[in-house]
N, C-alpha and C. Protein backbone atom coordinates (compact mmCIF):
# COMPACT_ATOMS: atom_id res chain seq x y z
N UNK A 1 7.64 -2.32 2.27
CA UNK A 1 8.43 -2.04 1.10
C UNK A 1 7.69 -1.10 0.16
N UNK A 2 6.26 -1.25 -0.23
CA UNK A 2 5.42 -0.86 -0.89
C UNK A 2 5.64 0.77 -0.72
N UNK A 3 5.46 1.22 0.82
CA UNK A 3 5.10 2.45 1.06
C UNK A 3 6.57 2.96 1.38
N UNK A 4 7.47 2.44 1.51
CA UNK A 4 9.35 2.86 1.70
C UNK A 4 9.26 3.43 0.03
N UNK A 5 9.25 2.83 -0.84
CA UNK A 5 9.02 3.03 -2.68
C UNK A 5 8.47 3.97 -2.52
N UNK A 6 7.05 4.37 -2.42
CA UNK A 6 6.26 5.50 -2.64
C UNK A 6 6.02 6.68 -1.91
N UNK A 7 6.59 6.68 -0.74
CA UNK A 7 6.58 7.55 0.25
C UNK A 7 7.10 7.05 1.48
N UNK A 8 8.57 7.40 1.23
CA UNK A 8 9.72 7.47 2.19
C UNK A 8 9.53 7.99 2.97
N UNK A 9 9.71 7.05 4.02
CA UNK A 9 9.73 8.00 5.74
C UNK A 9 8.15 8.37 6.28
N UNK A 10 7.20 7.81 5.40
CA UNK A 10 5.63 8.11 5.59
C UNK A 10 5.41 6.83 7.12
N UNK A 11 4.24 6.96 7.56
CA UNK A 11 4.24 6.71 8.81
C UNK A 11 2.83 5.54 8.37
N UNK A 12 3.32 4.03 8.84
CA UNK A 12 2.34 3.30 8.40
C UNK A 12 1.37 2.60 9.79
N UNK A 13 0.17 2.30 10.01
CA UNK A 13 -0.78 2.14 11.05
C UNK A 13 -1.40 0.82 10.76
N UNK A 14 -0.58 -0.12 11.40
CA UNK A 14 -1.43 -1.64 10.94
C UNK A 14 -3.01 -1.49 11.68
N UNK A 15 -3.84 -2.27 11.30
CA UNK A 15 -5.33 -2.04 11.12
C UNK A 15 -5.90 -3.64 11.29
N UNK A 16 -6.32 -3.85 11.59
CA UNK A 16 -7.30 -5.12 11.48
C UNK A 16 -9.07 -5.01 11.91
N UNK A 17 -9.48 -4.92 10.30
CA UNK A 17 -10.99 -4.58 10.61
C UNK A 17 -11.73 -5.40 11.55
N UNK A 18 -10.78 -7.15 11.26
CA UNK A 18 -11.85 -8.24 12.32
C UNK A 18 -11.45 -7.92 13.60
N UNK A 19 -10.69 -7.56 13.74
CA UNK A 19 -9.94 -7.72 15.54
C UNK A 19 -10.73 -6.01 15.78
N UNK A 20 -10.68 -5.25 15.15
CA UNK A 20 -11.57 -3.89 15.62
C UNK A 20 -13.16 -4.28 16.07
N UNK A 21 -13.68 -5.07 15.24
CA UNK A 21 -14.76 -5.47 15.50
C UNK A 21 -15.13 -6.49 16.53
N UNK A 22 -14.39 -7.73 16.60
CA UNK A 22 -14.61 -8.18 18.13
C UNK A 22 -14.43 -7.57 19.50
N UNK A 23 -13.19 -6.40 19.17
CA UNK A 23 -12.80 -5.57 20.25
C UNK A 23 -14.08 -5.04 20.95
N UNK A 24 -14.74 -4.23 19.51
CA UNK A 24 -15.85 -3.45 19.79
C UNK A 24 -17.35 -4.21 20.91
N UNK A 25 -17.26 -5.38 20.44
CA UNK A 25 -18.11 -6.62 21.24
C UNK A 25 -17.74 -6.72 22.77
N UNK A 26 -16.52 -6.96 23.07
CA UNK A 26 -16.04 -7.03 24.58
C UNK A 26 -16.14 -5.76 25.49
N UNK A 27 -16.90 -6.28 26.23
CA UNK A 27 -16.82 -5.59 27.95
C UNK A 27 -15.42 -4.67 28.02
N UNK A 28 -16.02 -4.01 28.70
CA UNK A 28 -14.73 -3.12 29.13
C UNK A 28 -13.32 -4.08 29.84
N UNK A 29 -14.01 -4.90 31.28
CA UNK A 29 -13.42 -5.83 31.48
C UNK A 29 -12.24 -6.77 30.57
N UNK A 30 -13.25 -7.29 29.62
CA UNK A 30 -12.32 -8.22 28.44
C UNK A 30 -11.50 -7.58 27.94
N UNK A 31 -12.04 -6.39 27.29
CA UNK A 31 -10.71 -5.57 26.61
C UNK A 31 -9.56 -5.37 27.17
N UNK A 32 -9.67 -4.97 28.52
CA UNK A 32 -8.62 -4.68 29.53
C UNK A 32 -7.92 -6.00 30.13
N UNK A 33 -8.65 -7.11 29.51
CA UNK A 33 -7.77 -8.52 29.91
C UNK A 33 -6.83 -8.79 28.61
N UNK A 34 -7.50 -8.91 27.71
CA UNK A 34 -7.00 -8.78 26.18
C UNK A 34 -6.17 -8.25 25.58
N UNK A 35 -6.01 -6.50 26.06
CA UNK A 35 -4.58 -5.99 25.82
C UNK A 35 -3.73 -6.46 26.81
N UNK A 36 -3.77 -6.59 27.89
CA UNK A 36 -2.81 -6.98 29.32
C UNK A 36 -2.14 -8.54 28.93
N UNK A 37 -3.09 -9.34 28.23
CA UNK A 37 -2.79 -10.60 27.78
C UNK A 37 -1.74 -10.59 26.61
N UNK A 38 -2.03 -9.46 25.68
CA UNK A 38 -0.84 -9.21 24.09
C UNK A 38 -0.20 -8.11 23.94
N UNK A 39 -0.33 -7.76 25.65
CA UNK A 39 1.00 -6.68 25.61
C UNK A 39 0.64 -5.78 24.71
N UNK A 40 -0.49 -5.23 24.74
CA UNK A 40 -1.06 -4.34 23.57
C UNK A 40 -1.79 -2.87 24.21
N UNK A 41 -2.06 -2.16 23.25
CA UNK A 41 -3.22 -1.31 23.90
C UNK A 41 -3.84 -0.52 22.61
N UNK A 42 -5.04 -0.04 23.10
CA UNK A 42 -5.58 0.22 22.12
C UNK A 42 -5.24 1.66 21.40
N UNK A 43 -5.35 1.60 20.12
CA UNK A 43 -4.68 2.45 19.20
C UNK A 43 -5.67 3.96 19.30
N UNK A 44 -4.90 5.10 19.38
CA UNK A 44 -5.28 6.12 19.50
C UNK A 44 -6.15 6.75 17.97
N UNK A 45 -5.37 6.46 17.24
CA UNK A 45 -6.15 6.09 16.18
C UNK A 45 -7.44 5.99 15.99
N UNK A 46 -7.93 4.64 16.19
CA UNK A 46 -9.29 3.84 16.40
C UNK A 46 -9.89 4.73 17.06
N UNK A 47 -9.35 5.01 18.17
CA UNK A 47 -10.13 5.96 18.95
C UNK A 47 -10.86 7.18 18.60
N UNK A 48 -10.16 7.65 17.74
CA UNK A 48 -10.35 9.11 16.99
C UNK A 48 -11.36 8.74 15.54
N UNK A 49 -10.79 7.38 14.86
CA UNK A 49 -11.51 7.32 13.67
C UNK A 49 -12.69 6.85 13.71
N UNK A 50 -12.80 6.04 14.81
CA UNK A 50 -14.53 5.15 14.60
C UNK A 50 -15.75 6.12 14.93
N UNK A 51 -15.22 6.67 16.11
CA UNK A 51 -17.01 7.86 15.80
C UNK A 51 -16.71 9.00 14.41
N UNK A 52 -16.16 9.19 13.89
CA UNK A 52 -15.94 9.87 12.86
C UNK A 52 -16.26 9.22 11.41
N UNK A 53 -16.39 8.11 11.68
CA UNK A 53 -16.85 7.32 10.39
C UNK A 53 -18.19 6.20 10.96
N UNK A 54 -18.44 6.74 12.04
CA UNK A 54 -19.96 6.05 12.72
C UNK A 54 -19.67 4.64 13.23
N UNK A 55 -18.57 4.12 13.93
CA UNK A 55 -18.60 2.96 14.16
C UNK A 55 -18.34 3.01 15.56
């Protein structure tokens, strides 16, 4: 609602710093069980932002 008010039609990227950070902990393996398990995958995003901000 917040960002519909202030910038209509803007494009929003849910984030979770804790779940980025355990991600970062797991094996390649786990990760690849982990998204397969929540129907997920990892955000292109993340991908692009974490060596760019050193993580």
């Amino acid at each position: 609602e917040w960002v519909d008010a202030h910038d209509p039609g803007a494009l929003v990227i849910p984030f979770s710093g804790g779940l980025e950070n355990k991600y970062q902990d797991m094996t390649d393996e786990e990760k690849q069980k982990y998204c397969e398990e929540n129907k997920t995958q990892r955000s292109r995003f993340t991908l692009l932002l974490f060596p760019l901000i050193g993580i």
